[in-house]
Protein backbone atom coordinates (compact mmCIF):
# COMPACT_ATOMS: atom_id res chain seq x y z
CA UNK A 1 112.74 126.23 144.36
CA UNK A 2 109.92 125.99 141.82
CA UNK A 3 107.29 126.39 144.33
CA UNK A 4 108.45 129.25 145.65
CA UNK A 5 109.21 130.78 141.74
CA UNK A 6 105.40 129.61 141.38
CA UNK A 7 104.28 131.61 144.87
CA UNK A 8 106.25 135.08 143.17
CA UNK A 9 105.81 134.96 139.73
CA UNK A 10 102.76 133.75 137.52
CA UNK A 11 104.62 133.00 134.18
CA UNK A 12 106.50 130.31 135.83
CA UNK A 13 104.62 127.51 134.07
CA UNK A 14 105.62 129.43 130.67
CA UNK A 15 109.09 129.52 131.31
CA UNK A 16 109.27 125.65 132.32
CA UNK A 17 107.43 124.76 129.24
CA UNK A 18 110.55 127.00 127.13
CA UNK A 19 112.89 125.25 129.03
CA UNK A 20 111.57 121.32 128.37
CA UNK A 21 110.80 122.06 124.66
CA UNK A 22 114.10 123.23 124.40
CA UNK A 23 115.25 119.92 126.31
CA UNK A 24 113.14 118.03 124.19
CA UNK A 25 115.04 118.92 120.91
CA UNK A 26 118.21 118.39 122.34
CA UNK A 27 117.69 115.13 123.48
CA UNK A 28 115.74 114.64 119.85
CA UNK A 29 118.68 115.57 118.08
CA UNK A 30 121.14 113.25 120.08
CA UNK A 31 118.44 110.19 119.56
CA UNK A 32 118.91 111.02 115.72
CA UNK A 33 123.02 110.84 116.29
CA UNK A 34 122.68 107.35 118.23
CA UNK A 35 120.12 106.10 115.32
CA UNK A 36 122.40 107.06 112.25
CA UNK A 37 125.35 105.21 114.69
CA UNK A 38 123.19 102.10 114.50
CA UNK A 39 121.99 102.15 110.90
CA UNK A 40 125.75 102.73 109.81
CA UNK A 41 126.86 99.56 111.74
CA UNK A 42 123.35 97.50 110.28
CA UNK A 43 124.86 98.54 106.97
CA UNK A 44 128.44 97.61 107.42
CA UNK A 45 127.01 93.94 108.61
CA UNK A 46 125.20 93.26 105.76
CA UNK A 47 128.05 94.06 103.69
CA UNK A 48 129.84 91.68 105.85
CA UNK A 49 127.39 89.19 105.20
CA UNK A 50 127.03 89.53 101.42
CA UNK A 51 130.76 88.90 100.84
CA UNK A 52 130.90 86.03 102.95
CA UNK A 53 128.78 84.61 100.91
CA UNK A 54 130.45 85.44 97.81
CA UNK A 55 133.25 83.87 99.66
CA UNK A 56 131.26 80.30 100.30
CA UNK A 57 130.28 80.37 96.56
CA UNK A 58 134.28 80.65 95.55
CA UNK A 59 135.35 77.70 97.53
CA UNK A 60 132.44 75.70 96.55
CA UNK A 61 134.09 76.28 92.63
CA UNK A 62 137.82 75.86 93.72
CA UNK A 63 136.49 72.72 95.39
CA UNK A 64 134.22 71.43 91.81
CA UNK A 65 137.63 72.22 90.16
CA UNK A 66 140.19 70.39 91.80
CA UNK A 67 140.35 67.26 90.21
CA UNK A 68 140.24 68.98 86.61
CA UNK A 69 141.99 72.32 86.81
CA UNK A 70 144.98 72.17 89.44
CA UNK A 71 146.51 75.12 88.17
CA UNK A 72 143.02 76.87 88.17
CA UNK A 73 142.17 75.46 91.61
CA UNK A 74 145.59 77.57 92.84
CA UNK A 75 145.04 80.40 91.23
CA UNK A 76 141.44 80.76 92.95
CA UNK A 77 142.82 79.07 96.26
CA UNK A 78 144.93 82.13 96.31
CA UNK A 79 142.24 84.59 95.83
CA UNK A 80 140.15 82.79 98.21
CA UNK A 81 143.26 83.37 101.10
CA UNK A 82 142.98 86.63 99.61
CA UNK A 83 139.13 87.41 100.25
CA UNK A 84 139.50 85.57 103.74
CA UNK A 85 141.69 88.09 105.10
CA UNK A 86 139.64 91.24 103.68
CA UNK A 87 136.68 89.97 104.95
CA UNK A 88 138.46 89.28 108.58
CA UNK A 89 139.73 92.99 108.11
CA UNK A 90 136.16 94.00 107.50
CA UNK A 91 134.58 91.95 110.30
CA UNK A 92 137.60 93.42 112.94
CA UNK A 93 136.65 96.98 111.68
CA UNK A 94 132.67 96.74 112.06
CA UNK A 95 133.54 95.81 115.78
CA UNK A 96 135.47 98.26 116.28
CA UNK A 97 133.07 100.22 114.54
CA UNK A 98 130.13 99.33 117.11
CA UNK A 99 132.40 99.43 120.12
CA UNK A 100 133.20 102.79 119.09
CA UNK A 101 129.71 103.65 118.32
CA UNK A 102 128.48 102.06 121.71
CA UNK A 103 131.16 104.24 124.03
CA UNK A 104 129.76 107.42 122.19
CA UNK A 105 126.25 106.27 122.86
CA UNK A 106 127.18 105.91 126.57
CA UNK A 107 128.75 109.09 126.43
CA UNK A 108 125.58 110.60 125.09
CA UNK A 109 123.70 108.41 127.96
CA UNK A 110 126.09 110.15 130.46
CA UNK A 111 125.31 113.70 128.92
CA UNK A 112 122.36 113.64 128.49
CA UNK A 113 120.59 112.09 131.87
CA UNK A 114 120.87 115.43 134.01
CA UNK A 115 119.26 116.89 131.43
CA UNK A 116 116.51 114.35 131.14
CA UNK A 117 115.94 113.66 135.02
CA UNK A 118 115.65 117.77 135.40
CA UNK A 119 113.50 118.26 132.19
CA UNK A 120 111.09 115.13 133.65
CA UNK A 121 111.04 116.71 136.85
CA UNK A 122 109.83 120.07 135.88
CA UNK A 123 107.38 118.51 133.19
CA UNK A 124 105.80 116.94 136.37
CA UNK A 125 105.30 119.54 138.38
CA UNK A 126 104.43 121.90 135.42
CA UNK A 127 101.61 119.29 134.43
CA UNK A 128 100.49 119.10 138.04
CA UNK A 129 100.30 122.70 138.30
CA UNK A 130 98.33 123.34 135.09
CA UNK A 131 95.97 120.23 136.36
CA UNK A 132 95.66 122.18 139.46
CA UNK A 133 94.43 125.13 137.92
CA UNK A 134 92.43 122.95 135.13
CA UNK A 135 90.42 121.32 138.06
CA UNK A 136 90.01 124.70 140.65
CA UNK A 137 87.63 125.29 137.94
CA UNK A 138 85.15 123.16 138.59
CA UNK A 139 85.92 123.40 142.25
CA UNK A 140 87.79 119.83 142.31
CA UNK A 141 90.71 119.69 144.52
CA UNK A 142 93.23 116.92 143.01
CA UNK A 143 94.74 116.35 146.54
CA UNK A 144 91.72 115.52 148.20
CA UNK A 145 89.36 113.98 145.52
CA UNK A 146 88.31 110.37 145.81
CA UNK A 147 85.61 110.70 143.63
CA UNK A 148 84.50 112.41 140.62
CA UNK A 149 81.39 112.42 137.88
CA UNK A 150 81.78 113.93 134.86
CA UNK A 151 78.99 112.06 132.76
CA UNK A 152 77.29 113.65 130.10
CA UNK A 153 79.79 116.82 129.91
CA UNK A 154 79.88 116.49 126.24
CA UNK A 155 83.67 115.89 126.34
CA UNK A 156 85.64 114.83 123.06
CA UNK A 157 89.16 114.30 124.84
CA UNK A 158 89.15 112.90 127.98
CA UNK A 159 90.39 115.53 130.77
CA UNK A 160 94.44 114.77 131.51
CA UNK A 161 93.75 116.71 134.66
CA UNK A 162 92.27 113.94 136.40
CA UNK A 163 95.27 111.25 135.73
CA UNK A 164 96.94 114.29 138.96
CA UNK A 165 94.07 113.07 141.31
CA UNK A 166 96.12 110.57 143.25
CA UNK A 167 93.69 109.53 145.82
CA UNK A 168 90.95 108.84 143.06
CA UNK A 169 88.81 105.24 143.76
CA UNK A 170 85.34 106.36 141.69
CA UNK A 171 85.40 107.33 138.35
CA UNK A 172 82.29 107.99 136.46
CA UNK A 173 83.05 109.60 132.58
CA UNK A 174 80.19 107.69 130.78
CA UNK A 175 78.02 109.21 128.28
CA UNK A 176 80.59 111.56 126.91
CA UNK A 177 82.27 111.62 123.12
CA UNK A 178 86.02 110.23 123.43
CA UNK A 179 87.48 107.50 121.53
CA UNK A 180 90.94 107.90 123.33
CA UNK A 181 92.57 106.92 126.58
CA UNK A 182 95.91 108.19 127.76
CA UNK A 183 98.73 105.70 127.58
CA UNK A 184 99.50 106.03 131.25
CA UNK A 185 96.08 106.13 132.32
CA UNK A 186 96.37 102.47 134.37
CA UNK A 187 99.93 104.00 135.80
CA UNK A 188 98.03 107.37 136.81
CA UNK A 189 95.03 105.87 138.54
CA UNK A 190 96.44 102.73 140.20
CA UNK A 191 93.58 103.24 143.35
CA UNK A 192 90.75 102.89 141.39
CA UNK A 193 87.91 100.84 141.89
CA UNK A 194 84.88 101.85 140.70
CA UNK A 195 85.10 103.01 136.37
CA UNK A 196 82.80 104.19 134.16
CA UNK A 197 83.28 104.43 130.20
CA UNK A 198 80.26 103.52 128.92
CA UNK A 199 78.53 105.61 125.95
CA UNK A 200 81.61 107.15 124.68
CA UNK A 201 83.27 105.88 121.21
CA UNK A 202 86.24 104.13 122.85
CA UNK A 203 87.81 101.34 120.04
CA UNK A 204 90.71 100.09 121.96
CA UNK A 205 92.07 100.51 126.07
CA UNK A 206 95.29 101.57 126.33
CA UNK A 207 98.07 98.35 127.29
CA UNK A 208 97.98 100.37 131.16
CA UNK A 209 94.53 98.76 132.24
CA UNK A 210 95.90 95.49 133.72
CA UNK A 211 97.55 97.56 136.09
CA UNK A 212 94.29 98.81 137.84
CA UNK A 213 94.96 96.22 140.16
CA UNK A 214 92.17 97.38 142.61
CA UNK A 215 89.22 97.93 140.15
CA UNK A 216 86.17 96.02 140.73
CA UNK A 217 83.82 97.52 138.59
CA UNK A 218 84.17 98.77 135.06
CA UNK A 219 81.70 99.77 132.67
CA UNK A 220 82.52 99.62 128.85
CA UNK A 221 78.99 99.49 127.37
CA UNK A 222 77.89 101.28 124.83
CA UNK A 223 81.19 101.72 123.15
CA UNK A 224 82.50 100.76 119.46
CA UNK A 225 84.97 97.65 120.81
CA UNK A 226 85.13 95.07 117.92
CA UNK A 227 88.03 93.24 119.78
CA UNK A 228 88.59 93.22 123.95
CA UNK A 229 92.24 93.55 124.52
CA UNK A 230 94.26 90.54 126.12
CA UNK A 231 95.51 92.93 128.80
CA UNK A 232 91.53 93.02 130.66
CA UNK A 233 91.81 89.21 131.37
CA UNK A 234 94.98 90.54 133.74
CA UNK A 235 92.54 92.71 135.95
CA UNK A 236 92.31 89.81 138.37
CA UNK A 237 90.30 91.90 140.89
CA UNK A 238 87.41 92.45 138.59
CA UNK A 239 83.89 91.44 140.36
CA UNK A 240 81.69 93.36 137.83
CA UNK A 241 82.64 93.95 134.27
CA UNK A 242 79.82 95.23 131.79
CA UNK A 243 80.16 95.09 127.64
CA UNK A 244 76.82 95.47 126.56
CA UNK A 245 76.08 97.39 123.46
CA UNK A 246 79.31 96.26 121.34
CA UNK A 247 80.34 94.82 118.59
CA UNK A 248 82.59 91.82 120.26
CA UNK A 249 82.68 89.01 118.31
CA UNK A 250 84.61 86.55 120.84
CA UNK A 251 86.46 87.10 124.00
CA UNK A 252 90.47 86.31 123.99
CA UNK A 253 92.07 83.39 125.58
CA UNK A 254 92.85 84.66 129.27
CA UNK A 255 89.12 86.21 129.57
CA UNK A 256 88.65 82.78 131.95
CA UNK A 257 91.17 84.22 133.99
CA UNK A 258 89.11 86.65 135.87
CA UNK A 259 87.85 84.16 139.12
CA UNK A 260 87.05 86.96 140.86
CA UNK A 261 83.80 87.86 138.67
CA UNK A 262 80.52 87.72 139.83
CA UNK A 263 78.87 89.68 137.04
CA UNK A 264 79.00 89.97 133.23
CA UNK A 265 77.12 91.61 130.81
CA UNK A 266 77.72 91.05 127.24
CA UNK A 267 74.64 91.75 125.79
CA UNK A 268 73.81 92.77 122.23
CA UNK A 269 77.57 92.06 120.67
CA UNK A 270 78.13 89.36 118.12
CA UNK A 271 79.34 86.43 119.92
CA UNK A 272 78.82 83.54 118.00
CA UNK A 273 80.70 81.18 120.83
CA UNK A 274 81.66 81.31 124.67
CA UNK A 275 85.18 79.98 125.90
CA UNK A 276 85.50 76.15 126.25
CA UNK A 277 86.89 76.97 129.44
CA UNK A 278 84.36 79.61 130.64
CA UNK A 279 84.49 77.45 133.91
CA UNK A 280 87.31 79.22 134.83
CA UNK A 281 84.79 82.44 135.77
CA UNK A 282 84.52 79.99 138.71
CA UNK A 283 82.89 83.27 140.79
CA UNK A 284 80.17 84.40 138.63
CA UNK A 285 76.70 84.23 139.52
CA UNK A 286 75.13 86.20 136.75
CA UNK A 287 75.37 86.09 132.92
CA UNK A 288 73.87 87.80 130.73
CA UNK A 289 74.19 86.59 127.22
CA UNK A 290 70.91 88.33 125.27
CA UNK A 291 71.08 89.39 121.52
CA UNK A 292 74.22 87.63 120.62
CA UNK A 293 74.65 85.09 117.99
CA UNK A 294 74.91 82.10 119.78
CA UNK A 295 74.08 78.81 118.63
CA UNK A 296 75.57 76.27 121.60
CA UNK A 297 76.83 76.37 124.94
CA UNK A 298 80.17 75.15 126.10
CA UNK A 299 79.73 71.89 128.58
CA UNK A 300 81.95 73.78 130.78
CA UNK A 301 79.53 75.88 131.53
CA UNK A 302 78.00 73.11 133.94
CA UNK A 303 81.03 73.54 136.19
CA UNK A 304 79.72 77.34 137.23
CA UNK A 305 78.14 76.00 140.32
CA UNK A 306 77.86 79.97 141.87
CA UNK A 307 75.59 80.89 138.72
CA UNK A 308 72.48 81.83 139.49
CA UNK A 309 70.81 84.02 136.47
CA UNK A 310 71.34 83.09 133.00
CA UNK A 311 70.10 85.16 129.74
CA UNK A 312 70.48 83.65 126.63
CA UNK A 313 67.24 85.52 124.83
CA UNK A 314 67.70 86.78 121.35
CA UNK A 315 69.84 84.32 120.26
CA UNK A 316 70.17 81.42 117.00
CA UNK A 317 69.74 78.37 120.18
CA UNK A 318 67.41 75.61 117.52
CA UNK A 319 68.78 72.88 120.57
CA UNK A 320 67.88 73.27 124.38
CA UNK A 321 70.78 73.91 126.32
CA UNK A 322 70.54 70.87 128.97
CA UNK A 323 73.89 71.68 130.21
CA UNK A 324 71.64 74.57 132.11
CA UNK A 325 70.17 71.87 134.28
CA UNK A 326 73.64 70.84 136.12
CA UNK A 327 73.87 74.15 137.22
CA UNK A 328 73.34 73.31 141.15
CA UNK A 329 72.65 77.46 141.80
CA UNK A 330 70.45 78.48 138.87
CA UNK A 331 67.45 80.21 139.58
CA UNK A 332 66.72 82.44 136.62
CA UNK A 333 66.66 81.33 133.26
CA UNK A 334 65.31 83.62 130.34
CA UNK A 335 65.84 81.25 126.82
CA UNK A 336 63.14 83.41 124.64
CA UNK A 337 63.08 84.62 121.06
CA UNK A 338 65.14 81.82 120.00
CA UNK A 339 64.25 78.91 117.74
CA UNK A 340 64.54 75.83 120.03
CA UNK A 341 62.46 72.98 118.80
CA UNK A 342 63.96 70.26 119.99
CA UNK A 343 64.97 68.37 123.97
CA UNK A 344 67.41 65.65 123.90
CA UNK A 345 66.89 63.86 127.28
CA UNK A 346 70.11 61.73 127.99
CA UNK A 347 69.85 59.91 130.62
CA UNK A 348 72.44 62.28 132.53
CA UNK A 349 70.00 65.30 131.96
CA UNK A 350 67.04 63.43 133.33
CA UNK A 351 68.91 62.58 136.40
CA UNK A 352 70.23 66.50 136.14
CA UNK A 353 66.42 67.65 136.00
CA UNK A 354 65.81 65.85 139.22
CA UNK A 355 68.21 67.28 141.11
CA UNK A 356 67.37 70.75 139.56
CA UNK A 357 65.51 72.42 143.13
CA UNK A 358 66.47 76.34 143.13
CA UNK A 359 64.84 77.33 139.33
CA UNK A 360 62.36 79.87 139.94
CA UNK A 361 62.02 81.75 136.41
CA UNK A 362 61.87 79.70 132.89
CA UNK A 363 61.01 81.82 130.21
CA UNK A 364 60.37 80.15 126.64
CA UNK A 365 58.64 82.55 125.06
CA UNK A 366 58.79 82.49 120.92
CA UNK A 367 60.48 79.50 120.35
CA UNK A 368 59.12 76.23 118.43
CA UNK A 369 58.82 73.67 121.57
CA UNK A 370 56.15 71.46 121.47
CA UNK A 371 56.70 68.99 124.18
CA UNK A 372 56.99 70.15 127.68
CA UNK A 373 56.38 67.01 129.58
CA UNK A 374 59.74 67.33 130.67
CA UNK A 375 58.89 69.99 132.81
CA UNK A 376 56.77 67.79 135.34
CA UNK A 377 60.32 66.19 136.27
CA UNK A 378 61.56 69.36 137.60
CA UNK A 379 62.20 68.88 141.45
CA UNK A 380 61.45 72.41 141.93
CA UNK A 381 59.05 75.46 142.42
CA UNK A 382 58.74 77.35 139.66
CA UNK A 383 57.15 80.35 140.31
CA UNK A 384 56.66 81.49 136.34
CA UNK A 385 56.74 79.99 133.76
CA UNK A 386 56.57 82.00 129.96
């Protein structure tokens, strides 16, 4: 019916909006009826409550005044029997009181769910509508669309238009000016894949993320995240994840969670420590760790056996990281413009430096080494050496 109002008459989309702000404040004023319900029965609990304890403190004197004061000890006995049966009176009337308050509240329910499952419905396809028209204008066809690139458009809000494209997989909105996401922006896109936020001002990603269960590739650099929410270590099908150019200062708990990563960028942030579990990354095969804070390594990190590419330059390293050498994969290692002076050679990283055979790159550059003997051990061809 609404399509064909929309075919014959243009201000359709103006009369659904009068007709779901008027369903909003009636449902708004029935939520305020059901909340003033609640708070009435909160009240009449604590009440409840408070005299029962009054009650507890009466017996406890009756009781200190038995032996001494018989005749006392009655008279308060009595008034005790007395404030018993109020406060059963009073407990019996709250219950009815909330039974009564709970059938109007279903009653309300029952009133009031036409009303919201029509208002909903029209909201939809009013949005979708307006989205429609939103996106003709830059000849985008929300039906159709798998793809879109809005970078560098200037844009302080992101577009709500583009939560209608339902076929979207690519995603590219870097380099832009919003610090918001939608709430339902995980619920709106669940086919994406590819997603690109970097350069904006986002602080926070709305709770909806973890259920972008097919995105493999998401780009948050150059954003102002202090924190990374909990919910990203959900977004098991991650394979590339990029945070450079943040202000992170540690990862949470369930970060290890992602085993489907193969790449991570966290440069320039403020990590000051990696996850003792970091081998649970079990997929990645590069990390790059340059212009953190960093002063050690986890030993986990020697259970990575996919990493190939490690970049730990720019960082506060004063002791060589000889958990590096029991990574069986590693051919790239860039450990400059730190202040390593010193090599502890257990016996476990000399046998570890023997079996070392892919490592290509070792760069050293500005730090405070002096021996390097230990470099003749390497069983390997390394092509450069800074």
């Amino acid at each position: 019916v609404w399509g064909q109002r929309m075919e014959d008459d243009e201000t359709v989309p103006e009369l659904m909006l009068e007709d779901t702000i008027e369903a909003e404040v009636r449902i708004e004023e029935a939520e305020k009826r059901i909340q003033g319900l609640e708070e009435s029965i909160k009240r009449r609990w604590e009440e409840i409550e408070r005299e029962r304890k009054e009650l507890d403190e009466l017996l406890a004197l009756a009781s200190s005044l038995a032996a001494d004061q018989p005749e006392l000890c009655a008279s308060v006995a009595k008034l005790t029997q007395e404030l018993r049966l109020k406060n059963q009176e009073a407990i019996q009337h709250a219950i009815d009181l909330e039974r009564v308050t709970n059938e109007k509240i279903k009653e309300v329910a029952l009133r009031t769910a036409p009303l919201v499952e029509t208002w909903t419905k029209e909201k939809e396809l009013f949005v979708a509508e307006r989205s429609r028209q939103e996106a003709a204008v830059f000849q985008i066809d929300l039906d159709k669309e798998s793809t879109i690139d809005f970078c560098s458009k200037g844009l302080s809000k992101f577009p709500a238009w583009m939560l209608e494209a339902k076929k979207l997989t690519s995603l590219n909105i870097s380099n832009n000016q919003f610090a918001l996401l939608p709430d339902n922006f995980g619920d709106k896109l669940p086919d994406l894949s590819v997603l690109s936020l970097a350069q904006n001002q986002l602080r926070d990603l709305p709770i909806s993320f973890s259920r972008l269960s097919c995105l493999q590739t998401l780009d948050l650099g150059g954003n102002m995240l202090s924190t990374l929410a909990e919910h990203v270590g959900e977004m098991k099908s991650l394979m590339r994840l990029d945070l450079y150019n943040n202000s992170l200062r540690q990862l949470p708990p369930n970060f290890v969670n992602l085993t489907n990563l193969t790449e991570l960028n966290i440069c320039n942030n403020k990590l000051a420590h990696l996850p003792e579990d970091i081998e649970g990354l079990s997929s990645l095969i590069n990390l790059h760790l340059s212009s953190n804070e960093l002063v050690s390594l986890p030993p986990s990190l020697s259970r990575l056996s996919h990493l190939a590419e490690l970049r730990l330059n720019g960082n506060n390293l004063r002791i060589f990281p000889c958990v590096v050498f029991a990574l069986p994969s590693m051919r790239k290692l860039d450990l400059s413009f730190n202040e390593i002076s010193d090599l502890v050679l257990s016996e476990e990283t000399v046998r570890h430096l023997e079996n070392v055979k892919q490592l290509e790159f070792i760069n050293l550059e500005n730090n405070r080494l002096r021996d390097l003997v230990w470099l003749l051990r390497l069983n390997s061809s390394v092509l450069l050496l800074n």
